[in-house]
Protein backbone atom coordinates (compact mmCIF):
# COMPACT_ATOMS: atom_id res chain seq x y z
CA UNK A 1 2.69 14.38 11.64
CA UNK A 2 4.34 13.47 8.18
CA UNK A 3 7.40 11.48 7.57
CA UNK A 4 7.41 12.98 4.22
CA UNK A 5 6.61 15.95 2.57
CA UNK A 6 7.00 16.46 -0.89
CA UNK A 7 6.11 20.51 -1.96
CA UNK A 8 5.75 21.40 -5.43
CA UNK A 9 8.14 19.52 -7.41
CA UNK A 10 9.09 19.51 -11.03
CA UNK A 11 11.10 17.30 -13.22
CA UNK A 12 12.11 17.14 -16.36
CA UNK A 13 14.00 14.83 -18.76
CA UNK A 14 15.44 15.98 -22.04
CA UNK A 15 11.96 17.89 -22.67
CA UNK A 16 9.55 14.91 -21.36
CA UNK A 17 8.17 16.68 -18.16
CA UNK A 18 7.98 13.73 -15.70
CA UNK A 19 6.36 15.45 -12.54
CA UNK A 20 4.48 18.77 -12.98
CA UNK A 21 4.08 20.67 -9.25
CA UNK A 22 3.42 17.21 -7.52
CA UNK A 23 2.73 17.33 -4.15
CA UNK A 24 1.78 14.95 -1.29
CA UNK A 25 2.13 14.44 2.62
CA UNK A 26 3.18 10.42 3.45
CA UNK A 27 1.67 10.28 7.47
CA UNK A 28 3.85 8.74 10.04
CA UNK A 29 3.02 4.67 10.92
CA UNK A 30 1.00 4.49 7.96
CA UNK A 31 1.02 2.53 4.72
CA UNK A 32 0.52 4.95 1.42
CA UNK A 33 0.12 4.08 -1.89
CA UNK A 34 1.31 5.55 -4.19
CA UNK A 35 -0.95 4.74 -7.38
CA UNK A 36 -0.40 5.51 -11.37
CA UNK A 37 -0.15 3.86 -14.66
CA UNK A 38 2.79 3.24 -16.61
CA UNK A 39 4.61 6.92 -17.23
CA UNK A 40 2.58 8.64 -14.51
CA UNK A 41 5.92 9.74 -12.91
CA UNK A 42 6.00 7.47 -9.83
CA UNK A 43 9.22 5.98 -10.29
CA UNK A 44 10.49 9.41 -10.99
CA UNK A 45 8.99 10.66 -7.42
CA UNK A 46 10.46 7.83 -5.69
CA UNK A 47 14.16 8.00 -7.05
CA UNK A 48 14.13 11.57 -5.99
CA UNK A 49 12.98 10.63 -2.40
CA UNK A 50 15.45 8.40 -2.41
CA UNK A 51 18.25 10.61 -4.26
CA UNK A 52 19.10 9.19 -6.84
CA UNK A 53 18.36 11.89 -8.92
CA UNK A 54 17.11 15.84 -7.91
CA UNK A 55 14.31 17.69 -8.58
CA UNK A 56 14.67 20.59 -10.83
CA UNK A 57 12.49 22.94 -8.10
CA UNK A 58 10.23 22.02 -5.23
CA UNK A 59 11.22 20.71 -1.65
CA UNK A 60 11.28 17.59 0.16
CA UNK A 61 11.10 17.18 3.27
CA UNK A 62 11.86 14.10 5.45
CA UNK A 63 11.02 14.53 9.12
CA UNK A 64 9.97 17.71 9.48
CA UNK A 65 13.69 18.53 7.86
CA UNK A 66 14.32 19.56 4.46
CA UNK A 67 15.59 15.70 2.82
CA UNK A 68 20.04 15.38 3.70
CA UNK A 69 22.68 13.12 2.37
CA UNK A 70 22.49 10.69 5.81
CA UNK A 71 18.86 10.07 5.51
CA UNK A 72 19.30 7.71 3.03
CA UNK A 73 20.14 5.71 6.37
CA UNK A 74 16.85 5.66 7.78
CA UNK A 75 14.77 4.82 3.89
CA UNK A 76 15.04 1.24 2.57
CA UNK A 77 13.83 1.04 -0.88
CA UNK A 78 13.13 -1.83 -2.92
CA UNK A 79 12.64 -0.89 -6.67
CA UNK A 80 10.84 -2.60 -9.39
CA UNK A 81 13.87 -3.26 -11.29
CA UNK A 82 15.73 -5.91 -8.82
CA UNK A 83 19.65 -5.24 -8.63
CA UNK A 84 21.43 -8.40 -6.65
CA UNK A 85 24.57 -9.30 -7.75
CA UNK A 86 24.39 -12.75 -9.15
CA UNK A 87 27.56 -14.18 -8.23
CA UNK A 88 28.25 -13.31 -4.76
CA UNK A 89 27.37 -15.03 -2.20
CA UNK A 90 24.02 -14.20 -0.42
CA UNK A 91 25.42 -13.55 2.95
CA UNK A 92 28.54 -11.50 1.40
CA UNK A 93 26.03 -9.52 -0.47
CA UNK A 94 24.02 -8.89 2.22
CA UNK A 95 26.42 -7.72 4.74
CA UNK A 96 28.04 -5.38 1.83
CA UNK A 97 24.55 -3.75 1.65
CA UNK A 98 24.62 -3.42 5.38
CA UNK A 99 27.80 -1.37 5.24
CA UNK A 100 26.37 1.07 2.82
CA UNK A 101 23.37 1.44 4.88
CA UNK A 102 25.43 2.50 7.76
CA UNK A 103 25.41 -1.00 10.09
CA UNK A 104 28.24 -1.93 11.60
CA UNK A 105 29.33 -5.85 11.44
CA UNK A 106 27.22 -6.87 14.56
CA UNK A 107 24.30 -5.11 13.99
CA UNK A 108 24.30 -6.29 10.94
CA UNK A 109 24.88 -10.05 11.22
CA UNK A 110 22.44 -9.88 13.81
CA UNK A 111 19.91 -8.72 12.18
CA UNK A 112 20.33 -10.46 9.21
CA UNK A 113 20.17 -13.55 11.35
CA UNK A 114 16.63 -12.42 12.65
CA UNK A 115 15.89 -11.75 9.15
CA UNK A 116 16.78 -15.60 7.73
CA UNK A 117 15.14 -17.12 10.53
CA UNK A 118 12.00 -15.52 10.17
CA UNK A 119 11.85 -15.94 6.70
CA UNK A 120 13.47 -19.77 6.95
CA UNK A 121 16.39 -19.22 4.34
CA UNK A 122 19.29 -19.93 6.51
CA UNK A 123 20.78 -22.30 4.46
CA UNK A 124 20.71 -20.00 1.58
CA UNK A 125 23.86 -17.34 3.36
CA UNK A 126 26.58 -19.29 1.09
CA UNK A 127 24.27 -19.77 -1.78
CA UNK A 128 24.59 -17.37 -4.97
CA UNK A 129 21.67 -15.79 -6.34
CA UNK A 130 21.81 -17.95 -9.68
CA UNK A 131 21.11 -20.91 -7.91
CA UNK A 132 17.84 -19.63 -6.32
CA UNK A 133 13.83 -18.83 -8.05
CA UNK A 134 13.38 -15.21 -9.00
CA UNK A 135 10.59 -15.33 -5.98
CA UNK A 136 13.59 -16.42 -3.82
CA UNK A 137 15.68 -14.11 -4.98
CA UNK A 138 12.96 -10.72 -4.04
CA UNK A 139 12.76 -12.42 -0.52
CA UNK A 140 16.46 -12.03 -0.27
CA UNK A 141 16.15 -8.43 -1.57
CA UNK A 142 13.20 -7.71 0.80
CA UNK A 143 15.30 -8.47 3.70
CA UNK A 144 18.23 -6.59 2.42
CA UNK A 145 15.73 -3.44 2.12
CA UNK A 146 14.48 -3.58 5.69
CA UNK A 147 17.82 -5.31 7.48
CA UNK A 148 18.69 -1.38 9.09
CA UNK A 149 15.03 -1.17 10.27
CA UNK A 150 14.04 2.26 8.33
CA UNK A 151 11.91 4.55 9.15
CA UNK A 152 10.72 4.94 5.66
CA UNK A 153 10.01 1.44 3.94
CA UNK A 154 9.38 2.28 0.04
CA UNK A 155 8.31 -0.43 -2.18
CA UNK A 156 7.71 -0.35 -5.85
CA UNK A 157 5.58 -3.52 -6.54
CA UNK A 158 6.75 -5.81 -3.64
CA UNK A 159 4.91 -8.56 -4.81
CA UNK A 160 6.26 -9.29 -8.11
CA UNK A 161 7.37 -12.45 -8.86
CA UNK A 162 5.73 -14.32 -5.67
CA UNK A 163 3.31 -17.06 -5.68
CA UNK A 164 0.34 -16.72 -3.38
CA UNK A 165 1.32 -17.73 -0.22
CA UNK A 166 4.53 -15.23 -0.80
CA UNK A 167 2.94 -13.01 -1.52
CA UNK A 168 0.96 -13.14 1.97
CA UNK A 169 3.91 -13.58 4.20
CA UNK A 170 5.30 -10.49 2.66
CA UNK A 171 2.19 -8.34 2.82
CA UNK A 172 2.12 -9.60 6.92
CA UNK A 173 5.57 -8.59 7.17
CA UNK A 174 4.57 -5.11 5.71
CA UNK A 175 1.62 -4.62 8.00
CA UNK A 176 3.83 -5.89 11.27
CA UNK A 177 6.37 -3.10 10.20
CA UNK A 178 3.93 -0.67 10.28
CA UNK A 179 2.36 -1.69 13.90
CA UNK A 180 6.02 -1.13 14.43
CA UNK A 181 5.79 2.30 13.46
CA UNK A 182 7.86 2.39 10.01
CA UNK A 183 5.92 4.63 7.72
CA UNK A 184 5.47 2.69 4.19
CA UNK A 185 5.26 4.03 0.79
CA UNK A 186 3.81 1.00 -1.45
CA UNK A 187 3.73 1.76 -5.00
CA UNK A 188 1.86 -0.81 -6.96
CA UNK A 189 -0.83 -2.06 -9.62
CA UNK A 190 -2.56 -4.11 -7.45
CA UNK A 191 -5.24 -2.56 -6.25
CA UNK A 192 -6.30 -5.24 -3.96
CA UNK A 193 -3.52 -5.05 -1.87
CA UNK A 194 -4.12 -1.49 -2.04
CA UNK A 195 -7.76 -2.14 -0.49
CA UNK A 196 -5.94 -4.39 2.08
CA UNK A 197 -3.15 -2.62 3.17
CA UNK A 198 -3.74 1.31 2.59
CA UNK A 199 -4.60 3.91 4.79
CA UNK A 200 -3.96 6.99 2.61
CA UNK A 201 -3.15 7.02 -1.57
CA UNK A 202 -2.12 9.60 -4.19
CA UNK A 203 -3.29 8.71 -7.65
CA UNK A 204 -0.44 10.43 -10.27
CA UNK A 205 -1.15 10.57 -13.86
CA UNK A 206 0.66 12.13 -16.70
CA UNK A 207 3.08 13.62 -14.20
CA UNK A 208 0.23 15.01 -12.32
CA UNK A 209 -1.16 14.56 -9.01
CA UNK A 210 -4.61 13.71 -9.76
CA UNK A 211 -5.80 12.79 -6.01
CA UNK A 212 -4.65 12.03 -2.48
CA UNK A 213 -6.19 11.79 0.89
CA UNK A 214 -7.76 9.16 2.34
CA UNK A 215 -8.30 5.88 1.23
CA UNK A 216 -11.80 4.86 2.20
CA UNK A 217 -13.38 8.94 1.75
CA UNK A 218 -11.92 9.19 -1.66
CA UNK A 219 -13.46 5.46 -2.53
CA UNK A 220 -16.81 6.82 -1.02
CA UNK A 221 -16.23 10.91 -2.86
CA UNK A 222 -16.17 8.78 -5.97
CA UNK A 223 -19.04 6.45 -5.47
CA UNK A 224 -22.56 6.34 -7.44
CA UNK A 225 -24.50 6.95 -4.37
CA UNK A 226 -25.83 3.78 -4.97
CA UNK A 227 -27.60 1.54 -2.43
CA UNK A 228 -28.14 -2.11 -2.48
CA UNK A 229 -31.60 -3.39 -0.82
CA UNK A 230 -31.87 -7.03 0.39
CA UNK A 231 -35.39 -7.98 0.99
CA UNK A 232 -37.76 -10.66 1.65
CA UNK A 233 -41.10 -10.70 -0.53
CA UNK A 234 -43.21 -13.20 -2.74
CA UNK A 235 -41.69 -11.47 -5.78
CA UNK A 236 -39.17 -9.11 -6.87
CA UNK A 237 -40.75 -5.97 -6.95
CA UNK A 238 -40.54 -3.27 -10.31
CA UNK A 239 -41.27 0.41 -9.80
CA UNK A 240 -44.54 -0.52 -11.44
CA UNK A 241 -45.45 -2.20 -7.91
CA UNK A 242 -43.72 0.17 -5.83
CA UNK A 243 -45.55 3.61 -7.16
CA UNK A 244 -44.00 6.97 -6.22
CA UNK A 245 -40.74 6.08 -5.25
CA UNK A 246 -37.94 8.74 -4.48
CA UNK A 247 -35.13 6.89 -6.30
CA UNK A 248 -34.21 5.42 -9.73
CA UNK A 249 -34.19 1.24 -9.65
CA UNK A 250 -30.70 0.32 -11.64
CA UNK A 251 -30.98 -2.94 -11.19
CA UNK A 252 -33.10 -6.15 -9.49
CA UNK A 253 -31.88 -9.77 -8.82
CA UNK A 254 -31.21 -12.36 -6.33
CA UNK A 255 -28.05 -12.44 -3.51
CA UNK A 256 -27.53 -14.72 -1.08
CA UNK A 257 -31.00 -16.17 -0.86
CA UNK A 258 -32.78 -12.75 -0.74
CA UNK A 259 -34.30 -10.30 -3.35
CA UNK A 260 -31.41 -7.60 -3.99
CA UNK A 261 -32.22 -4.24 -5.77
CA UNK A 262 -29.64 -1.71 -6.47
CA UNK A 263 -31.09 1.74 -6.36
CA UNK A 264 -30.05 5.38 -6.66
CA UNK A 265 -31.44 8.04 -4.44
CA UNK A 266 -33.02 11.43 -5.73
CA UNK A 267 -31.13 14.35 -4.66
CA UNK A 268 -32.34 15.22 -1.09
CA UNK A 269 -33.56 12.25 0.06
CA UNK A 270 -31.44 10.08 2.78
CA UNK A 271 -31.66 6.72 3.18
CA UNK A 272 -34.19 6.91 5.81
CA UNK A 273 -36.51 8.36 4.13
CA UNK A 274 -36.23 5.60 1.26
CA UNK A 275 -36.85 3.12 3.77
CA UNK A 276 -39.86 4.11 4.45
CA UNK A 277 -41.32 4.48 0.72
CA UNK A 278 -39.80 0.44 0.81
CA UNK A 279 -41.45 -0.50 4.12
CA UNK A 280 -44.81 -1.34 2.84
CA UNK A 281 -43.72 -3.03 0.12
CA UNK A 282 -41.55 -5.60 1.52
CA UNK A 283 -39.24 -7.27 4.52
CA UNK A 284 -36.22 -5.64 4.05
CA UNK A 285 -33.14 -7.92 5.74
CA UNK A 286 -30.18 -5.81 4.60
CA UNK A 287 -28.83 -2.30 3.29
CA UNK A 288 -25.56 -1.17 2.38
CA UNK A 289 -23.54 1.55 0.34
CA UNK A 290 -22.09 0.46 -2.95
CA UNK A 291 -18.40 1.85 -2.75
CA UNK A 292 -16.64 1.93 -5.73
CA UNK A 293 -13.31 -0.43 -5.64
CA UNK A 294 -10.05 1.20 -6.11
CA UNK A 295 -9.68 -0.39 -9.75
CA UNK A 296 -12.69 1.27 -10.54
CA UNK A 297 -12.16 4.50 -9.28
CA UNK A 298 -8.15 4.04 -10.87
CA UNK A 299 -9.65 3.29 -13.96
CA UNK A 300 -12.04 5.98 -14.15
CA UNK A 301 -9.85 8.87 -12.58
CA UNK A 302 -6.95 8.15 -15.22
CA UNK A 303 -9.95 7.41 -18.11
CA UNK A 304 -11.28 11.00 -17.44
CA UNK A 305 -7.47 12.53 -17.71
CA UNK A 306 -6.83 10.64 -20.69
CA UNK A 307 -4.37 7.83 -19.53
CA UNK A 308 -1.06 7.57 -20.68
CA UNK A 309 0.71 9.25 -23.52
């Protein structure tokens, strides 16, 4: 079941065509990223989830329901470009937000209070935001974004502006949401946290949806089919040594005490089967499939469309 649907949509801007037919399914209690570089169209995608501006044809859906003016009540979004306003109060601000998201005073004072406490910035309610860090300032605007606990979370780069240990209590917070059952959309350049945090992706590029599915098939779809051999022996071996061998050798050093070789497998022949052309030949201690990282595959993916423009 999706939380959001988004069928076939178009948008354009003064003859710049922003999103061309883009569509993707965002899964219920999942985190999806939403991946791209600069111009791809994601911010464009996102402010028309959130309606801030309208498609010129396609359909979203939010629920199973074609996307209304009250859902806005159950999405928080947190864009890239922070908007606090600098010289009200914290608390003032916060509880202003609140209203617009639908709260009424004692739901939201109380879980703003929640909110403060957990992140330890209590004494910060009659503060103004010129007084705090910019990293102090997103944690305020993180807890503003979540404070009606949405159903959709979407986050364009969340972890701007924190330092390290930030940026992990806000990547926790994330995942806890999500064992909560909010669905997440996290659109961001880090692919790490991508790695970490992911369960599904769409890659847009040049206002095209280039892929989506899951995370861990499309990192293993766009592999090498490369596998990396640790093994015991008195020397590294060559293919010299080896003979016959159904597989190409790409490369031969040392990991982690053992012999490594990184090899790639003729066409038709599993890894079994290479195991047993190896046997003879040495005391193998470890194998395991080389998957591509998600920078890699990013960079390749947009590479082979041509990247920006």
């Amino acid at each position: 079941m999706n939380i959001l649907s988004v069928k076939n949509v178009v948008k354009r801007f003064e003859g710049h065509l922003a999103l061309d037919n883009v569509s993707i399914d965002v899964p219920k209690g999942k985190v999806f990223g939403l991946l791209g570089p600069n111009g791809a169209g994601k911010t464009t995608l996102l402010r028309i989830v959130n309606q801030i501006t309208a498609p010129d044809t396609g359909s979203i859906f939010f629920d199973g329901k074609p996307l209304a003016a009250n859902d806005v009540f159950h999405i928080g979004y947190l864009p890239e470009e922070r908007g606090l306003y600098k010289k009200m109060k914290i608390g003032d601000q916060a509880m202003y937000l609140a209203k617009l998201k639908g709260m009424t005073h004692a739901k939201a004072l109380e879980s703003l209070k929640e909110w403060f406490i957990r992140f330890e910035i209590q004494s910060w309610w009659n503060r103004k935001i010129t007084e705090l860090s910019k990293g102090m300032a997103q944690k305020v605007q993180f807890v503003t974004t979540v404070m009606h606990n949405p159903t959709l979370l979407i986050l364009d780069e969340p972890f701007s502006g924190f330092d390290p240990i930030n940026t992990e209590i806000i990547r926790q917070e994330i995942l806890r949401l999500r064992d909560n059952g909010t669905s997440v959309i996290l659109s961001t350049h880090n692919m790490e946290s991508v790695e970490e945090m992911c369960d599904e992706i769409a890659l847009i590029d040049n206002a095209r949806l280039i892929v989506a599915g899951d995370l861990h098939e499309i990192r293993k779809i766009h592999g090498d089919n490369h596998l990396e051999i640790l093994y015991r022996a008195d020397e590294p071996v060559t293919l010299h040594t080896l003979g016959n061998v159904p597989f190409t050798l790409v490369s031969n050093g040392k990991k982690d005490g053992s012999y490594q070789m990184v090899i790639e497998p003729e066409k038709g022949f599993n890894t079994n089967q290479i195991l047993e052309s190896l046997l003879p030949h040495m005391n193998i201690v470890g194998v395991s499939e080389i998957i591509p990282s998600m920078r890699d595959i990013f960079i390749k993916l947009v590479n082979r469309k041509g990247g920006d423009k």
